[in-house]
C-alpha atoms as a PDB file:
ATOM      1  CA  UNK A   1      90.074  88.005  85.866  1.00  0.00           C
ATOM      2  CA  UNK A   2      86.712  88.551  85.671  1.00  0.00           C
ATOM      3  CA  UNK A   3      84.447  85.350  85.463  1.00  0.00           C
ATOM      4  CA  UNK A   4      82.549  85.285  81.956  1.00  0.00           C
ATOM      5  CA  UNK A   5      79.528  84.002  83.245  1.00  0.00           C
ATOM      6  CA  UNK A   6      79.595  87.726  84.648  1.00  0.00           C
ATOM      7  CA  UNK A   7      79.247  89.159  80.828  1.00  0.00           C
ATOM      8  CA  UNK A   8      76.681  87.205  79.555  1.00  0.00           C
ATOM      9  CA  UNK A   9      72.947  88.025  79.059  1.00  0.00           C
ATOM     10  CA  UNK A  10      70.359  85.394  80.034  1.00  0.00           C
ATOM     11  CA  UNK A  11      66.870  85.094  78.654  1.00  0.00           C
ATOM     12  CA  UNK A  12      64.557  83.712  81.094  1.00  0.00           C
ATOM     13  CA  UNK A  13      60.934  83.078  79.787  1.00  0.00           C
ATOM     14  CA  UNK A  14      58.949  83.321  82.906  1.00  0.00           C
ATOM     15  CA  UNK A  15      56.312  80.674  83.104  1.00  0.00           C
ATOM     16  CA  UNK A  16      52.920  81.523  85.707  1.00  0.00           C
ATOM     17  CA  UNK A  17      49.379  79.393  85.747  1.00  0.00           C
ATOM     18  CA  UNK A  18      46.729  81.344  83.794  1.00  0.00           C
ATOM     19  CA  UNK A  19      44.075  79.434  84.591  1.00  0.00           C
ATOM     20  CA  UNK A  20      40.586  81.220  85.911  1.00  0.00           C
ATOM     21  CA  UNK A  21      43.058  84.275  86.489  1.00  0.00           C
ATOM     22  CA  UNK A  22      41.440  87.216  85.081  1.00  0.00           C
ATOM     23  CA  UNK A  23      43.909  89.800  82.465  1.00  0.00           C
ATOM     24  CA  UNK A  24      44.610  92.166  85.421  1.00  0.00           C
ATOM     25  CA  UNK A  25      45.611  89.395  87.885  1.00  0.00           C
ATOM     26  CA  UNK A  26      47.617  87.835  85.090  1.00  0.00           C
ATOM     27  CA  UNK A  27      49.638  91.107  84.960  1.00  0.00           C
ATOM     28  CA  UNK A  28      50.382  91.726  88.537  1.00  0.00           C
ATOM     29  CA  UNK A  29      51.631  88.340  88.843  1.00  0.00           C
ATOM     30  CA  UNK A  30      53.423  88.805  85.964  1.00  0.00           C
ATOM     31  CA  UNK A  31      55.131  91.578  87.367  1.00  0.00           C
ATOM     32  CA  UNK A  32      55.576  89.800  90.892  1.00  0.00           C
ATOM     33  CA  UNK A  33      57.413  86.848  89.182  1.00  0.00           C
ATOM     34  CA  UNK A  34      59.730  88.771  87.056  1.00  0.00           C
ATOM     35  CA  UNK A  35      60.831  91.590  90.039  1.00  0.00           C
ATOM     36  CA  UNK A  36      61.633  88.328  92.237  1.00  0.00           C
ATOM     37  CA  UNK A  37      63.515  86.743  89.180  1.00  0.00           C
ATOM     38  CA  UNK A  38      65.308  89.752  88.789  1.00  0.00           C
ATOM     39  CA  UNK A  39      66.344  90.422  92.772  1.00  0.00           C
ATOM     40  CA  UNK A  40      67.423  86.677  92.525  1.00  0.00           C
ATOM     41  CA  UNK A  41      69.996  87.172  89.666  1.00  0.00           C
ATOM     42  CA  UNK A  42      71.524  90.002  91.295  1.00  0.00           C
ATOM     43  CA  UNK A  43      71.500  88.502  94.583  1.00  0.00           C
ATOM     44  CA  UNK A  44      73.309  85.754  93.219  1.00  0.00           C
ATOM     45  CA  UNK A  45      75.590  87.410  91.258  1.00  0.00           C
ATOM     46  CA  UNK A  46      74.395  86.375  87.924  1.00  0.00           C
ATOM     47  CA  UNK A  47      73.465  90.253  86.885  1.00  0.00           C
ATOM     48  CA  UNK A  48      74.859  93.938  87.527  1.00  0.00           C
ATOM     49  CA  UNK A  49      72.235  95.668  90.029  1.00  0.00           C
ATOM     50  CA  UNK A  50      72.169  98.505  88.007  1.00  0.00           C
ATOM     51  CA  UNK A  51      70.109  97.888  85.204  1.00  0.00           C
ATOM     52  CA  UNK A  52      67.299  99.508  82.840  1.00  0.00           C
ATOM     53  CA  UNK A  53      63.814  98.839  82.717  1.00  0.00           C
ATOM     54  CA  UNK A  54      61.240  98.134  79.593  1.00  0.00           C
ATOM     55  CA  UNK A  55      57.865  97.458  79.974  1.00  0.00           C
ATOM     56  CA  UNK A  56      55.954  96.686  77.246  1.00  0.00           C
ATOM     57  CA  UNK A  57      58.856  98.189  75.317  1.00  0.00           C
ATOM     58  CA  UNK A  58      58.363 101.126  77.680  1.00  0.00           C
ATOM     59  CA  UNK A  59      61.978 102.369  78.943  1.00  0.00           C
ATOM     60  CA  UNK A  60      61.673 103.219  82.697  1.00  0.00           C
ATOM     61  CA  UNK A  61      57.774 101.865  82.951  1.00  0.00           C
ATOM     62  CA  UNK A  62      57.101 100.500  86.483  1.00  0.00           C
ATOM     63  CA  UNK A  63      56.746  96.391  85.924  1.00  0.00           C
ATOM     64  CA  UNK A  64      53.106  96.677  87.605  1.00  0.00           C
ATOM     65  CA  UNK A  65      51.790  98.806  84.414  1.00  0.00           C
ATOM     66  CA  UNK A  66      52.662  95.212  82.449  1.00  0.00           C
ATOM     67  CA  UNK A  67      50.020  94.373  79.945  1.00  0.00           C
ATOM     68  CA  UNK A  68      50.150  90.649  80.245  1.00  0.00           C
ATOM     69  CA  UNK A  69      52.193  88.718  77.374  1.00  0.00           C
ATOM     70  CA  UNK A  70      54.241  91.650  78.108  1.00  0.00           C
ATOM     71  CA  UNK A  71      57.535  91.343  78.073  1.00  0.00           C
ATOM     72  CA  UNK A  72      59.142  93.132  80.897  1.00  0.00           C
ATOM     73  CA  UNK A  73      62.548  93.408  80.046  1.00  0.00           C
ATOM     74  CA  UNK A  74      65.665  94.111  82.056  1.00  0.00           C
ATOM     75  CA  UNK A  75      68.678  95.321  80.461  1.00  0.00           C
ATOM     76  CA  UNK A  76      71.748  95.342  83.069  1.00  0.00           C
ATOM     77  CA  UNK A  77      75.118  97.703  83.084  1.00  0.00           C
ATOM     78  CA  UNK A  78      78.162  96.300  83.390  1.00  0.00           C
ATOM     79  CA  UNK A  79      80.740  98.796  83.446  1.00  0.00           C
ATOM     80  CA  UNK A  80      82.081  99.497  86.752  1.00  0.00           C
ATOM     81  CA  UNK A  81      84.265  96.220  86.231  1.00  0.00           C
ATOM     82  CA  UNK A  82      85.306  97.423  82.614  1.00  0.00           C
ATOM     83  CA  UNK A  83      86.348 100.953  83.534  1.00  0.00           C
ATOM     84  CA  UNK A  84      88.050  99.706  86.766  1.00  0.00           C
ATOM     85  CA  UNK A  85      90.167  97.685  84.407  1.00  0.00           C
ATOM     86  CA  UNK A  86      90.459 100.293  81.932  1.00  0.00           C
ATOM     87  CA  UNK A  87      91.988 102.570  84.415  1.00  0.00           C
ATOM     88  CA  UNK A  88      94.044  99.962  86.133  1.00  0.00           C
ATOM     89  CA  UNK A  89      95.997  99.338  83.222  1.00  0.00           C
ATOM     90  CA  UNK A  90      96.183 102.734  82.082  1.00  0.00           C
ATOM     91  CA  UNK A  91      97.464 103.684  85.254  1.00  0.00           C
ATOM     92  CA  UNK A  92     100.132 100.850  85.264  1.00  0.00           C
ATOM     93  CA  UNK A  93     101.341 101.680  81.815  1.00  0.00           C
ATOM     94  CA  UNK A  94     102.065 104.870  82.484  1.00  0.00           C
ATOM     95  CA  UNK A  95     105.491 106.404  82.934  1.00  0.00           C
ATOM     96  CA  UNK A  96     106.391 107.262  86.346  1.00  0.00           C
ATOM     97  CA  UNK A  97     108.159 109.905  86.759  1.00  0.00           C
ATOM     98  CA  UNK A  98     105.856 112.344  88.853  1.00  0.00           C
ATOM     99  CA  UNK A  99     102.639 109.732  88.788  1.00  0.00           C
ATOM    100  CA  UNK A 100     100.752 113.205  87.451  1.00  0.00           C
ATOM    101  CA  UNK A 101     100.236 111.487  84.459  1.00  0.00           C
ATOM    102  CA  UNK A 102      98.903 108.097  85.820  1.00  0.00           C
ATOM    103  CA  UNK A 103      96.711 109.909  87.956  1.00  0.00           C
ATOM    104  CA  UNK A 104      94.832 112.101  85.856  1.00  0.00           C
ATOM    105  CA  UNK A 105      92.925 109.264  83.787  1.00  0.00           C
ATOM    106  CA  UNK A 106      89.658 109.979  84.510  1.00  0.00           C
ATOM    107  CA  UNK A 107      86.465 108.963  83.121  1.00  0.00           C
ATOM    108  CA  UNK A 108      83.792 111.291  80.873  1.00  0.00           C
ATOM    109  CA  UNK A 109      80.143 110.472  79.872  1.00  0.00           C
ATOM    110  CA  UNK A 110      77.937 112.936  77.483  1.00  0.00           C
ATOM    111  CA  UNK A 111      81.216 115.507  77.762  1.00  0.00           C
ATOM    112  CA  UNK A 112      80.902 115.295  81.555  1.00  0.00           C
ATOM    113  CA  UNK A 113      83.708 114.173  83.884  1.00  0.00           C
ATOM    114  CA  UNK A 114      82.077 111.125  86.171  1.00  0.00           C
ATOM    115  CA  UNK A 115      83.259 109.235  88.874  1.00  0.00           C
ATOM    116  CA  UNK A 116      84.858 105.953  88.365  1.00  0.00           C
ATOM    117  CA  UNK A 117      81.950 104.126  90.437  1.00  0.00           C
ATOM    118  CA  UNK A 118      79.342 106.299  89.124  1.00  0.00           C
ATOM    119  CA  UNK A 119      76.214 104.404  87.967  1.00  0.00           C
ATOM    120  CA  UNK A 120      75.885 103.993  84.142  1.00  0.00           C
ATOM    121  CA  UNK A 121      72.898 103.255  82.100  1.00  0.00           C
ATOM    122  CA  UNK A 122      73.786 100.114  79.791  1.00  0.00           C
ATOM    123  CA  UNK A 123      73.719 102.521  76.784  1.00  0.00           C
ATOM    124  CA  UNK A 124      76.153 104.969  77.919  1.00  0.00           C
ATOM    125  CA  UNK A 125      78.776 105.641  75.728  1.00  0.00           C
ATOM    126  CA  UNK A 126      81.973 106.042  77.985  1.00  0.00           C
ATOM    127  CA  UNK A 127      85.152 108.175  77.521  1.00  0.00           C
ATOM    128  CA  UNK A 128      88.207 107.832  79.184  1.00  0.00           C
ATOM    129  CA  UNK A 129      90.996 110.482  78.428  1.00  0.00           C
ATOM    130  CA  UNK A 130      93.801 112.430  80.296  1.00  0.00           C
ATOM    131  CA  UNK A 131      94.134 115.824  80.659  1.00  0.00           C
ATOM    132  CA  UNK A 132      97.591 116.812  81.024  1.00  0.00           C
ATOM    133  CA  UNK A 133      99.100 118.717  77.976  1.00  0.00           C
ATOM    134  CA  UNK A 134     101.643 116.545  77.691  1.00  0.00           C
ATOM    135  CA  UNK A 135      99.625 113.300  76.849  1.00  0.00           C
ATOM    136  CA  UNK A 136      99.923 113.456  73.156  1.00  0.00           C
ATOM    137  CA  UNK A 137     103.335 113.424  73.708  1.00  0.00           C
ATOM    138  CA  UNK A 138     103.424 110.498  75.519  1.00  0.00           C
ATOM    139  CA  UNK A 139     101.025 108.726  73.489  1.00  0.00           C
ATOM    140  CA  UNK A 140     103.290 109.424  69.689  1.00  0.00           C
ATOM    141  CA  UNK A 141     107.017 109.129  71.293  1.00  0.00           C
ATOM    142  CA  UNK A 142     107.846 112.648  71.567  1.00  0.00           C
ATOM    143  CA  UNK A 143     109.104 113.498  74.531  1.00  0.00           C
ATOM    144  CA  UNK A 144     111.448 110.811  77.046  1.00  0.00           C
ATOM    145  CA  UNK A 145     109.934 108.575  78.959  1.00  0.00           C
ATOM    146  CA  UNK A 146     110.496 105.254  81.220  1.00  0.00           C
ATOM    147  CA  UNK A 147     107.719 103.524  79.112  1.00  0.00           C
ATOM    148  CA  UNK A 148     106.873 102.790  74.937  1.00  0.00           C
ATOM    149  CA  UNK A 149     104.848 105.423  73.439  1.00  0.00           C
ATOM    150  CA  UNK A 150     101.445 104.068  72.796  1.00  0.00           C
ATOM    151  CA  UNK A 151      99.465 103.985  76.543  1.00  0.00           C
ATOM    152  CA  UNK A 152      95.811 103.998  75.063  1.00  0.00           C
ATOM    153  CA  UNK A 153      96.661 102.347  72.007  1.00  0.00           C
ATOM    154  CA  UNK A 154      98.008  99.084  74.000  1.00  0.00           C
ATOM    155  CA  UNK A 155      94.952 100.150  76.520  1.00  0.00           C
ATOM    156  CA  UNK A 156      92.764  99.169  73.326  1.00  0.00           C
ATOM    157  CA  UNK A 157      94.027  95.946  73.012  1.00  0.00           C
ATOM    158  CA  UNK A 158      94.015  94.732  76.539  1.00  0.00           C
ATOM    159  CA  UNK A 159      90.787  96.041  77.346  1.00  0.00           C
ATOM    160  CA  UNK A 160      89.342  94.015  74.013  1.00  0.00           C
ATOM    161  CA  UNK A 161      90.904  90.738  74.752  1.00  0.00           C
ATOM    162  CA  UNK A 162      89.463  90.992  78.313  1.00  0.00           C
ATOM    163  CA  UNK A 163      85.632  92.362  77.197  1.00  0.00           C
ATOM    164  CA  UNK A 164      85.868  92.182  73.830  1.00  0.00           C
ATOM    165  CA  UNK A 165      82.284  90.048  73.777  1.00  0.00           C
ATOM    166  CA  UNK A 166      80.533  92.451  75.588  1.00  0.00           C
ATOM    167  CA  UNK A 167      82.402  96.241  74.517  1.00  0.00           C
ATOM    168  CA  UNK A 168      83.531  98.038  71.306  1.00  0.00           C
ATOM    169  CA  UNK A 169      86.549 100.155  72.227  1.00  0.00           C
ATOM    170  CA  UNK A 170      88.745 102.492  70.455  1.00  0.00           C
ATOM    171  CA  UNK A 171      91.417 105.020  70.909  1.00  0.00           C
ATOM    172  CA  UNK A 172      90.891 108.391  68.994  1.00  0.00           C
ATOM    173  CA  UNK A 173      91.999 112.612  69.726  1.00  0.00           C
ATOM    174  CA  UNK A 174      89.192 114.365  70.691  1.00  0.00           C
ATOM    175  CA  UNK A 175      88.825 118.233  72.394  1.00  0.00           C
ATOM    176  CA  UNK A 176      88.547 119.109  76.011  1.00  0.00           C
ATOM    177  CA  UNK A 177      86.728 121.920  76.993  1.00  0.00           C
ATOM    178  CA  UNK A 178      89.490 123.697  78.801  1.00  0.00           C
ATOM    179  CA  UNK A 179      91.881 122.479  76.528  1.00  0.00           C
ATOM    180  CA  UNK A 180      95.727 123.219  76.455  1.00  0.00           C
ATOM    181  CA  UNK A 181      96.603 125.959  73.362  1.00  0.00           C
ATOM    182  CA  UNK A 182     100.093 124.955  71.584  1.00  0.00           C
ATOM    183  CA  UNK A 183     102.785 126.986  72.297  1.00  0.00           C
ATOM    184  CA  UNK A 184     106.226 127.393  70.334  1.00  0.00           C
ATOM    185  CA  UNK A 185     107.123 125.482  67.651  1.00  0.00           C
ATOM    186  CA  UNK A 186     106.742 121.704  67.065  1.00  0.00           C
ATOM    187  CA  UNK A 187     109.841 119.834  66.854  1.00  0.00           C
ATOM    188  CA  UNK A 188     110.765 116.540  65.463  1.00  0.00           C
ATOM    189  CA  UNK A 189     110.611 115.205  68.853  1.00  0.00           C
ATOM    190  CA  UNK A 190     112.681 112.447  70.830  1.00  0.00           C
ATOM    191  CA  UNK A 191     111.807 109.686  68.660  1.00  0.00           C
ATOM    192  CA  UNK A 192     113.397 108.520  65.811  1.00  0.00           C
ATOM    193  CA  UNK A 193     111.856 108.669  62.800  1.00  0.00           C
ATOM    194  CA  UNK A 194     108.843 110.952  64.086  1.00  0.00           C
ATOM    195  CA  UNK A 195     106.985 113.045  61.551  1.00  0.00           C
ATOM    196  CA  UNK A 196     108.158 116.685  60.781  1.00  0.00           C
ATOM    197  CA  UNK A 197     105.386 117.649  58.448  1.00  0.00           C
ATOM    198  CA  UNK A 198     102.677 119.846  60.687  1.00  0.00           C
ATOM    199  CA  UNK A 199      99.187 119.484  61.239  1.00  0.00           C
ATOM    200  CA  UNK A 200      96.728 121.695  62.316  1.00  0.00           C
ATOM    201  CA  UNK A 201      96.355 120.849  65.730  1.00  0.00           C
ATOM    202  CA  UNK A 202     100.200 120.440  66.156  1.00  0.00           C
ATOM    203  CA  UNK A 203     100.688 124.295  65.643  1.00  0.00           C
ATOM    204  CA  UNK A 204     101.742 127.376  67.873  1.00  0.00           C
ATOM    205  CA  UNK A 205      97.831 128.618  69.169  1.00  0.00           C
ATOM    206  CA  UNK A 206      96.132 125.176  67.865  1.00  0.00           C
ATOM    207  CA  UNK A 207      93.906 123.942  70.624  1.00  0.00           C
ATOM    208  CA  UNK A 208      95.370 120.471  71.007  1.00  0.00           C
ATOM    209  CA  UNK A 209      93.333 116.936  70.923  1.00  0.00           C
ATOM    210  CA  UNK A 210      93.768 114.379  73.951  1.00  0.00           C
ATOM    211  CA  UNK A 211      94.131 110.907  73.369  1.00  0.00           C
ATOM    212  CA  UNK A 212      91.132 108.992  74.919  1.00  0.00           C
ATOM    213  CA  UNK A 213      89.437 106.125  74.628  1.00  0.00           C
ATOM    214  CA  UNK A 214      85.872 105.289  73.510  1.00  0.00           C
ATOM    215  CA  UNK A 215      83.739 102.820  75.045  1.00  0.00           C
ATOM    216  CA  UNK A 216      80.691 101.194  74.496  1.00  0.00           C
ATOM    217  CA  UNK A 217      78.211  97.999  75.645  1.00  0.00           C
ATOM    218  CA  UNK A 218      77.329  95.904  72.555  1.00  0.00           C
ATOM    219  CA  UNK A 219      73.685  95.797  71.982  1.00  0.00           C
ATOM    220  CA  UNK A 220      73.084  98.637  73.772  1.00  0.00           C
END
């Protein structure tokens, strides 16, 4: 389990001797003392080394155009641990049978499939989803399977009581761009109970909506 200390944002008011320093010199050593403070975090592990920049309230200013007070501001990414535990669990509550499913997770950003690792500004909004046309089915009941229906609903609730302080997440349906079109008929399905009344997007030619998961930093 990830430590929390790892998920928390610090605040450090950096401190420098302003006497007989002239505003120019007061700015460069400014931005000396707050790119050393910020190596030092990451180099301890106290921050993610991917991170965003504001100078001046400047996104992506260099620290040396600092006009002393300032601030310079860093705002650091954490996701690589959150979607390596998103897909972790996804992957282990999947059902088994071929492992097509469990393998075809996969991670989108701005409607763009990214890799896993891929380096993600803080205020990313992140999508994880599977594209296999049978993942509604396994996500309302209807079809057999080794495991409960439900994979990115009880993916919600994991992933929230691990990051909860530091994500918003929620499962929704949303569109893929080479989406599966229905075919056939809908039928009640394998579980008991489940709906026979049809929606749109459960008809014959319907494009059909994925189950995914949305994801995003608090704050950000």
């Amino acid at each position: 389990m990830a430590r929390a200390s790892r998920f928390e944002t610090f605040d450090r008011d950096i401190q420098i001797a302003t006497a007989g320093l002239s505003p120019e010199a007061i700015s460069a050593e400014l931005a000396r003392v707050a790119i050393a403070e910020r190596e030092r975090v990451i180099r301890l592990g106290e921050a993610s080394p991917i991170y965003d920049t504001f100078v001046n309230g400047v996104r992506g200013a260099p620290e040396a155009s600092v006009k002393a007070p300032g601030p310079i501001v860093y705002v650091f990414s954490y996701w690589q641990p959150i979607i390596e535990f998103a897909l972790a669990y996804l992957r282990k509550r999947s059902p088994v049978l071929s492992g097509r499913y469990a393998a075809s997770h996969m991670v989108m950003v701005g409607g763009q499939v990214m890799r896993p690792d891929a380096p993600l500004s803080a205020d990313e909004e992140v999508t994880i989803v599977s594209d296999q046309p049978y993942s509604r089915k396994i996500e309302t009941g209807h079809m057999k399977m080794s495991v409960p229906r439900g994979v990115y609903d009880d993916a919600v609730r994991q992933i929230q009581r691990r990051f909860g302080a530091v994500i918003s997440v929620y499962d929704t349906q949303i569109l893929l761009p080479n989406g599966y079109f229905l075919k056939g008929v809908f039928r009640k399905g394998y579980r008991p109970g489940a709906r026979t009344s049809l929606r749109k997007d459960t008809r014959a030619g319907a494009r059909m909506t994925y189950p995914a998961l949305i994801m995003k930093l608090k704050g950000s």
